[in-house]
PDB file of N, CA and C in Angstrom:
ATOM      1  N   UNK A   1      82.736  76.675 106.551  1.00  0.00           N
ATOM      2  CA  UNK A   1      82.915  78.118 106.619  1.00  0.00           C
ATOM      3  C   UNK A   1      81.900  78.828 105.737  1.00  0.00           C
ATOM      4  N   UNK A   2      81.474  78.173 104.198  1.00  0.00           N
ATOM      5  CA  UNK A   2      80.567  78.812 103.376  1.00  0.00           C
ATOM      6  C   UNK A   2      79.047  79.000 103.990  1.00  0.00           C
ATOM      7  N   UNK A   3      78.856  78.024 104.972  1.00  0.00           N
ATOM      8  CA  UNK A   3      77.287  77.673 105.709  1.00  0.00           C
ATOM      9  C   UNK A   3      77.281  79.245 106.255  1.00  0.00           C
ATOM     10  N   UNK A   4      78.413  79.684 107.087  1.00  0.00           N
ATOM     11  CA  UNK A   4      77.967  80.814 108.122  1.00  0.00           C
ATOM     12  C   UNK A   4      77.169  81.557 107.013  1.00  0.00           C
ATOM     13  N   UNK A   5      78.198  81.967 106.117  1.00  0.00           N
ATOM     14  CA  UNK A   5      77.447  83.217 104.733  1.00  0.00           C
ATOM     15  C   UNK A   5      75.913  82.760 104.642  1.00  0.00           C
ATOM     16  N   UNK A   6      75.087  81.726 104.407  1.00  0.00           N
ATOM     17  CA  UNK A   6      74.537  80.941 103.487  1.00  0.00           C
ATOM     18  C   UNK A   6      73.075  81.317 103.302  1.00  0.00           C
ATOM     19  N   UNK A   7      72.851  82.081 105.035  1.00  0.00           N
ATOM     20  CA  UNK A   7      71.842  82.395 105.323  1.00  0.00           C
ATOM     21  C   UNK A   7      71.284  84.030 105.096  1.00  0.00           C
ATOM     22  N   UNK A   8      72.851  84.788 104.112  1.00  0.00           N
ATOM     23  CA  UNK A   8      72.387  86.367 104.351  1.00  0.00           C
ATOM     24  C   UNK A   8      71.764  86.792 103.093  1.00  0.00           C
ATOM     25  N   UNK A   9      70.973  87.768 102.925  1.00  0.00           N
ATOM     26  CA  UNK A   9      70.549  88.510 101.394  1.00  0.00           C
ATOM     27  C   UNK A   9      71.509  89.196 101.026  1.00  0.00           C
ATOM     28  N   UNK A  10      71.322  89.457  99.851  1.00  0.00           N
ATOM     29  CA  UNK A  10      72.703  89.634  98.751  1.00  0.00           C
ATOM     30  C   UNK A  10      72.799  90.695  99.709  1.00  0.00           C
ATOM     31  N   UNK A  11      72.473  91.971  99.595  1.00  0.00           N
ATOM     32  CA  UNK A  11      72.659  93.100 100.465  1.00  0.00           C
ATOM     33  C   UNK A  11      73.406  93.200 101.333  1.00  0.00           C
ATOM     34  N   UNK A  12      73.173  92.365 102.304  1.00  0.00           N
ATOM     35  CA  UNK A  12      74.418  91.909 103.530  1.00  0.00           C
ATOM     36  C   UNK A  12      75.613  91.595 102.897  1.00  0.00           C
ATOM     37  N   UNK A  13      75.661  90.646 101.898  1.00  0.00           N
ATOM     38  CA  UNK A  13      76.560  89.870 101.451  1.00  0.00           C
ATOM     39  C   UNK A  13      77.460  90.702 100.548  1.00  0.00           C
ATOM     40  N   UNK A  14      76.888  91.837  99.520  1.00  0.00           N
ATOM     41  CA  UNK A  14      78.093  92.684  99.189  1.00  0.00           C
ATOM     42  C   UNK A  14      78.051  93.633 100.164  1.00  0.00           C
ATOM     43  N   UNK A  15      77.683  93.811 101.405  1.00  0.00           N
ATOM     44  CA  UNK A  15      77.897  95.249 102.441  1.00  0.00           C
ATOM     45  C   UNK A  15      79.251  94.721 103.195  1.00  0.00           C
ATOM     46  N   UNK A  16      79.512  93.589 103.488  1.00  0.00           N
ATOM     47  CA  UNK A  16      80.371  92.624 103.845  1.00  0.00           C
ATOM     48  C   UNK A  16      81.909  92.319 102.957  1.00  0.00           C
ATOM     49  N   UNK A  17      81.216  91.958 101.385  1.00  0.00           N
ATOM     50  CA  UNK A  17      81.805  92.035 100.763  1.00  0.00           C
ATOM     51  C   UNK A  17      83.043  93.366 100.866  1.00  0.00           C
ATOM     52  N   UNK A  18      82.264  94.199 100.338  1.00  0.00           N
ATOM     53  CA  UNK A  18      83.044  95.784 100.253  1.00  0.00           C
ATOM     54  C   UNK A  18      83.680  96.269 101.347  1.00  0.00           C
ATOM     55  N   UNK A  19      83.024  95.977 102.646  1.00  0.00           N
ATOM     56  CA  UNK A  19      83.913  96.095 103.806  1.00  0.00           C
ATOM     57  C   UNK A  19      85.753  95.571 103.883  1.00  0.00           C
ATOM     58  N   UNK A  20      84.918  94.414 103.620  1.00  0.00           N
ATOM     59  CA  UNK A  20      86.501  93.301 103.329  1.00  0.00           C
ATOM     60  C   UNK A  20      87.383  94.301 102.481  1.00  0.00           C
ATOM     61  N   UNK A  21      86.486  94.670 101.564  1.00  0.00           N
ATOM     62  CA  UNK A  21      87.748  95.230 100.522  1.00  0.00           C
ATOM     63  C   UNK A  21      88.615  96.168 101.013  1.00  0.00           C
ATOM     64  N   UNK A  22      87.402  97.127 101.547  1.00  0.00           N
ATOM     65  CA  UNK A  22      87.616  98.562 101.809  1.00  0.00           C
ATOM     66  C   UNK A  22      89.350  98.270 103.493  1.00  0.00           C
ATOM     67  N   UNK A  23      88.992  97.318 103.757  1.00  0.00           N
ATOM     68  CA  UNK A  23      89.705  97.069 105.226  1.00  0.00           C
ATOM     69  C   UNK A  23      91.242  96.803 104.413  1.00  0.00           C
ATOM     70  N   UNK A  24      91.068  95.944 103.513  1.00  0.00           N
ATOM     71  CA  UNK A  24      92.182  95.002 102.915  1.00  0.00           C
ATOM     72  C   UNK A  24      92.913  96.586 102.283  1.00  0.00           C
ATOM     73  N   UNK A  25      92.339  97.451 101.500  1.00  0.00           N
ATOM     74  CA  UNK A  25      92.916  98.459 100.974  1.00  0.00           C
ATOM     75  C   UNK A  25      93.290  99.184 102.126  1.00  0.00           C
ATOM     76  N   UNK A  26      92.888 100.129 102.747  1.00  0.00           N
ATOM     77  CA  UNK A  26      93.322 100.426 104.172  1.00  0.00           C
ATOM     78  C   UNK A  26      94.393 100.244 105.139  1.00  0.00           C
ATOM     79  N   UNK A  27      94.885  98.634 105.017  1.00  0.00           N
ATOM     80  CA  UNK A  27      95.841  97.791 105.524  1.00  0.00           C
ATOM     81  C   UNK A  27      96.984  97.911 104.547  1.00  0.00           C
ATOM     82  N   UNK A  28      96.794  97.972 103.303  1.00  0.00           N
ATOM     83  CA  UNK A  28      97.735  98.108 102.497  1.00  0.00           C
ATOM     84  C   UNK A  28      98.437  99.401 102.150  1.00  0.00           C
ATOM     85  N   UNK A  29      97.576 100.617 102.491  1.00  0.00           N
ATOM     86  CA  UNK A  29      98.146 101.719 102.472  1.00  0.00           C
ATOM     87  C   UNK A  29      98.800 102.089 103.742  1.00  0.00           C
ATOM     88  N   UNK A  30      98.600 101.539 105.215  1.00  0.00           N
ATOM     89  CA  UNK A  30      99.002 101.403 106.202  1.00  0.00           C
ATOM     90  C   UNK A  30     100.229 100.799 106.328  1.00  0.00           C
ATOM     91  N   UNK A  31     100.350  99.959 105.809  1.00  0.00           N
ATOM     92  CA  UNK A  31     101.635  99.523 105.659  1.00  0.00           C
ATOM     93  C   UNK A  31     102.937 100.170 104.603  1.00  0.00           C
ATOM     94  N   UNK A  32     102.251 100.738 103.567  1.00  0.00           N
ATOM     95  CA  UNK A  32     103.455 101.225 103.128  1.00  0.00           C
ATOM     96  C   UNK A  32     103.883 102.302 104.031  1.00  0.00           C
ATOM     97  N   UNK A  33     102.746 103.097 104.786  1.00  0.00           N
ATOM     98  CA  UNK A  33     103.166 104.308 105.757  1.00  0.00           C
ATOM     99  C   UNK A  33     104.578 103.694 106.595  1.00  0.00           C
ATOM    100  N   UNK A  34     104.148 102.732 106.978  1.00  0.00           N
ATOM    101  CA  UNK A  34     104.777 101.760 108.450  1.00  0.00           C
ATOM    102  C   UNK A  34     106.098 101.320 107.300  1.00  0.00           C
ATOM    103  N   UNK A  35     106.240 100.872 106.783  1.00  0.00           N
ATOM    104  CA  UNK A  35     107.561 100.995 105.664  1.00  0.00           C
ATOM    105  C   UNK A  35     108.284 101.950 105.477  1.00  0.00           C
ATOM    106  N   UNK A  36     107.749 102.702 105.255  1.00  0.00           N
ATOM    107  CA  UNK A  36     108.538 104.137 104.713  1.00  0.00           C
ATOM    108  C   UNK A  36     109.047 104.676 106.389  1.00  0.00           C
ATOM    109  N   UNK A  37     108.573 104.608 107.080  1.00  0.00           N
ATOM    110  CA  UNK A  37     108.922 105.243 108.625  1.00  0.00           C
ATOM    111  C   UNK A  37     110.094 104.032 108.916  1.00  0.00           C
ATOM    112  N   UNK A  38     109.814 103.198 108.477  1.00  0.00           N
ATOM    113  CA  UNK A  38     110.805 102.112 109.342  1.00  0.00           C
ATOM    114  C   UNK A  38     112.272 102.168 108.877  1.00  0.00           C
ATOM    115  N   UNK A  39     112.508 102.078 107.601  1.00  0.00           N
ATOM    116  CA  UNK A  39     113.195 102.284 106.833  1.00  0.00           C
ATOM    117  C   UNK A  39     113.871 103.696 106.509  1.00  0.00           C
ATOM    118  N   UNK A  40     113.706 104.919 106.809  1.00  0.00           N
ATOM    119  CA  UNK A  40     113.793 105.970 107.147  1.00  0.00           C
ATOM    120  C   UNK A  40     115.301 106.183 107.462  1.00  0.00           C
ATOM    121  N   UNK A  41     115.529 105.654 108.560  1.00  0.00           N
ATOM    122  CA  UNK A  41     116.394 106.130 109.281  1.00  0.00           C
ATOM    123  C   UNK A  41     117.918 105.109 108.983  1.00  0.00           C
ATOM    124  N   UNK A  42     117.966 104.041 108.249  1.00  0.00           N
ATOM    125  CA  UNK A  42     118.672 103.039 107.947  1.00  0.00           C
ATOM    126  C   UNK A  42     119.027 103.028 106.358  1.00  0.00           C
ATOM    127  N   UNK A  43     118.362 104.277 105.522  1.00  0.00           N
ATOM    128  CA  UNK A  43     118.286 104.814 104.483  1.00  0.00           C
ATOM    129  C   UNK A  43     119.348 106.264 104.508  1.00  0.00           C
ATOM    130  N   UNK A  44     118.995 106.771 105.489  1.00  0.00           N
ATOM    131  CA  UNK A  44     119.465 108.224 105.847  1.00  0.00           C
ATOM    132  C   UNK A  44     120.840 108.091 106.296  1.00  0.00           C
ATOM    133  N   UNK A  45     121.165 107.219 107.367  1.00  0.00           N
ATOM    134  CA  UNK A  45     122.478 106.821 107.785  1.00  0.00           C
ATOM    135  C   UNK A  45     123.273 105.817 106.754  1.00  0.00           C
ATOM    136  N   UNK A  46     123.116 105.699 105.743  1.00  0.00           N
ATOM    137  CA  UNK A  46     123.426 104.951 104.935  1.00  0.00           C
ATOM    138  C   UNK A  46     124.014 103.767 105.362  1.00  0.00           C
ATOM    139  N   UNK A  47     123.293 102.932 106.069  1.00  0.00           N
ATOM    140  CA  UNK A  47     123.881 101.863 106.739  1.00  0.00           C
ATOM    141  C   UNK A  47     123.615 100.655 105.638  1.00  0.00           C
ATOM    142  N   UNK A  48     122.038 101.174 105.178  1.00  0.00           N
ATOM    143  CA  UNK A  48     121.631 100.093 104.138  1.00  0.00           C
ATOM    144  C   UNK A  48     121.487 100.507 102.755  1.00  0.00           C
ATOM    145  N   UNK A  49     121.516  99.464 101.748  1.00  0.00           N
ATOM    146  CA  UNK A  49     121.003 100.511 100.699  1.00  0.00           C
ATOM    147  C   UNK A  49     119.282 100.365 100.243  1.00  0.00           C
ATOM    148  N   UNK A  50     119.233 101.520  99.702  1.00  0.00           N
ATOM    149  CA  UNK A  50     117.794 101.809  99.683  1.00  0.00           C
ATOM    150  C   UNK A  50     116.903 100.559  99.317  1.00  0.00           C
ATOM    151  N   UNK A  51     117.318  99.733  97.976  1.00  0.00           N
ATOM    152  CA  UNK A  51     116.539  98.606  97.784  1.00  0.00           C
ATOM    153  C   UNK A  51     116.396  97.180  98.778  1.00  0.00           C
ATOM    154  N   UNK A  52     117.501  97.435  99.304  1.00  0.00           N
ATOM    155  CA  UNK A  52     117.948  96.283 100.224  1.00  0.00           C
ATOM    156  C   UNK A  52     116.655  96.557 101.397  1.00  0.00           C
ATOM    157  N   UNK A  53     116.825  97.720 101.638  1.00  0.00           N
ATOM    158  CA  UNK A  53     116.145  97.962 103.204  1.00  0.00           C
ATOM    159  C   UNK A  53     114.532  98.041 103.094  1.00  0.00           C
ATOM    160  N   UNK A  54     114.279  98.481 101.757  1.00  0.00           N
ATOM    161  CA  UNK A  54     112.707  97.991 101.344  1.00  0.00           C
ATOM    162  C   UNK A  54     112.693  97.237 100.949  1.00  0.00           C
ATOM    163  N   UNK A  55     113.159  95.827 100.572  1.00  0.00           N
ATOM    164  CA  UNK A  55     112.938  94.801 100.468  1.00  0.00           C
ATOM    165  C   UNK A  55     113.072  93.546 101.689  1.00  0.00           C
ATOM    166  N   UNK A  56     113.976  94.258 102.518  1.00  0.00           N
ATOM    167  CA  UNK A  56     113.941  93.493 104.039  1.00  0.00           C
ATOM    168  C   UNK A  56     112.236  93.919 105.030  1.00  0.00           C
ATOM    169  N   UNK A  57     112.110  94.887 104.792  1.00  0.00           N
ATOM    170  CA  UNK A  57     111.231  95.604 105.772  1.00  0.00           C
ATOM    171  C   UNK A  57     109.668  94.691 104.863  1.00  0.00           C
ATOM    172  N   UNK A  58     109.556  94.705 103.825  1.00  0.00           N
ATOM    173  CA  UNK A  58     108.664  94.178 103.031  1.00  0.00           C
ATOM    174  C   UNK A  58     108.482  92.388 103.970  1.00  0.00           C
ATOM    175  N   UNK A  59     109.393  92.430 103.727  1.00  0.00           N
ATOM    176  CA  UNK A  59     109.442  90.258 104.085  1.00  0.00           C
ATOM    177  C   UNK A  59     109.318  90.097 105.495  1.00  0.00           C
ATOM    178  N   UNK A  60     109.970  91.124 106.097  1.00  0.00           N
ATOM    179  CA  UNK A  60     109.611  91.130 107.436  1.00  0.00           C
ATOM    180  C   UNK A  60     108.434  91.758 108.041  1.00  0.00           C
ATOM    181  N   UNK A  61     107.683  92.963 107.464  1.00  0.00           N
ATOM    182  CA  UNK A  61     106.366  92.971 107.457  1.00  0.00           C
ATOM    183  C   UNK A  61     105.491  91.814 106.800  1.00  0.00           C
ATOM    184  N   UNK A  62     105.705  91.257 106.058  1.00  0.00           N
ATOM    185  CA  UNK A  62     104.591  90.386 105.819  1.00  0.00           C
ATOM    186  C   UNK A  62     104.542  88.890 107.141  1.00  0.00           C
ATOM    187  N   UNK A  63     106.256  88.793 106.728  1.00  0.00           N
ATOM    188  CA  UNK A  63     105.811  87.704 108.381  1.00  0.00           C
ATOM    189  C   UNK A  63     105.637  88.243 109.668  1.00  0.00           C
ATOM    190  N   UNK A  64     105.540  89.184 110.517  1.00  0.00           N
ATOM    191  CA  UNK A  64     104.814  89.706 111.321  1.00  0.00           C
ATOM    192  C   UNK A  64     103.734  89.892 111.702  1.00  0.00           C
ATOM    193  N   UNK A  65     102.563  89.943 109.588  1.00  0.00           N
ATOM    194  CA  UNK A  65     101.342  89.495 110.079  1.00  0.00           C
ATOM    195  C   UNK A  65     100.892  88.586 109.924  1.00  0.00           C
ATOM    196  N   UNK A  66     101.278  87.394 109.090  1.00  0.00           N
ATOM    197  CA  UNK A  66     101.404  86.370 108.771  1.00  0.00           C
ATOM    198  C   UNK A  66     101.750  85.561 110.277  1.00  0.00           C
ATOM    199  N   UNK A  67     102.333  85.860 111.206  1.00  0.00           N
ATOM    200  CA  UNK A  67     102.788  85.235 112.412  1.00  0.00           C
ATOM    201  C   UNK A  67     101.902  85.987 113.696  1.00  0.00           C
ATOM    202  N   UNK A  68     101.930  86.725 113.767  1.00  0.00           N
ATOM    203  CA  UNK A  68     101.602  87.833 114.766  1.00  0.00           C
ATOM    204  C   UNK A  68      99.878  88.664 114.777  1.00  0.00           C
ATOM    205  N   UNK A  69      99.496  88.130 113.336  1.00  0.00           N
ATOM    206  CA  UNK A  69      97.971  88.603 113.535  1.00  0.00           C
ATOM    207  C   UNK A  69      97.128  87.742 113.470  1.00  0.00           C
ATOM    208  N   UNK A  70      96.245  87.491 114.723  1.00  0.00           N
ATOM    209  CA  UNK A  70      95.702  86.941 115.258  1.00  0.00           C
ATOM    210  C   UNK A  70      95.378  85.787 115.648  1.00  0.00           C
TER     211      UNK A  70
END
């Protein structure tokens, strides 16, 4: 996997770099959006309680992408 990199100038290599980052941060603020909406309504109806239901939605978002992306 290190060979593909092996051949780029630094330039590429942190433009790449920072991308990664910039995507990984992005994804992470995306998801708390997608949390807070999900949880919403199971908060409001007091079916769950608040820590419970962000902490379910948490474990179950992570295996969703953990399973489900790509």
């Amino acid at each position: 996997m290190l060979n593909l990199f092996s051949g780029l100038d630094l330039y590429t290599e942190l433009v790449l770099f920072l991308a990664l980052i910039f995507v990984l941060f992005y994804e992470a603020i995306n998801g708390f959006h997608d949390t807070a909406n999900a949880v919403a309504t199971v908060i409001y109806t007091r079916a769950m309680r608040p820590n419970l239901a962000v902490i379910m939605a948490a474990i179950f978002n992570f295996f969703g992408v953990l399973l489900g992306g790509g």
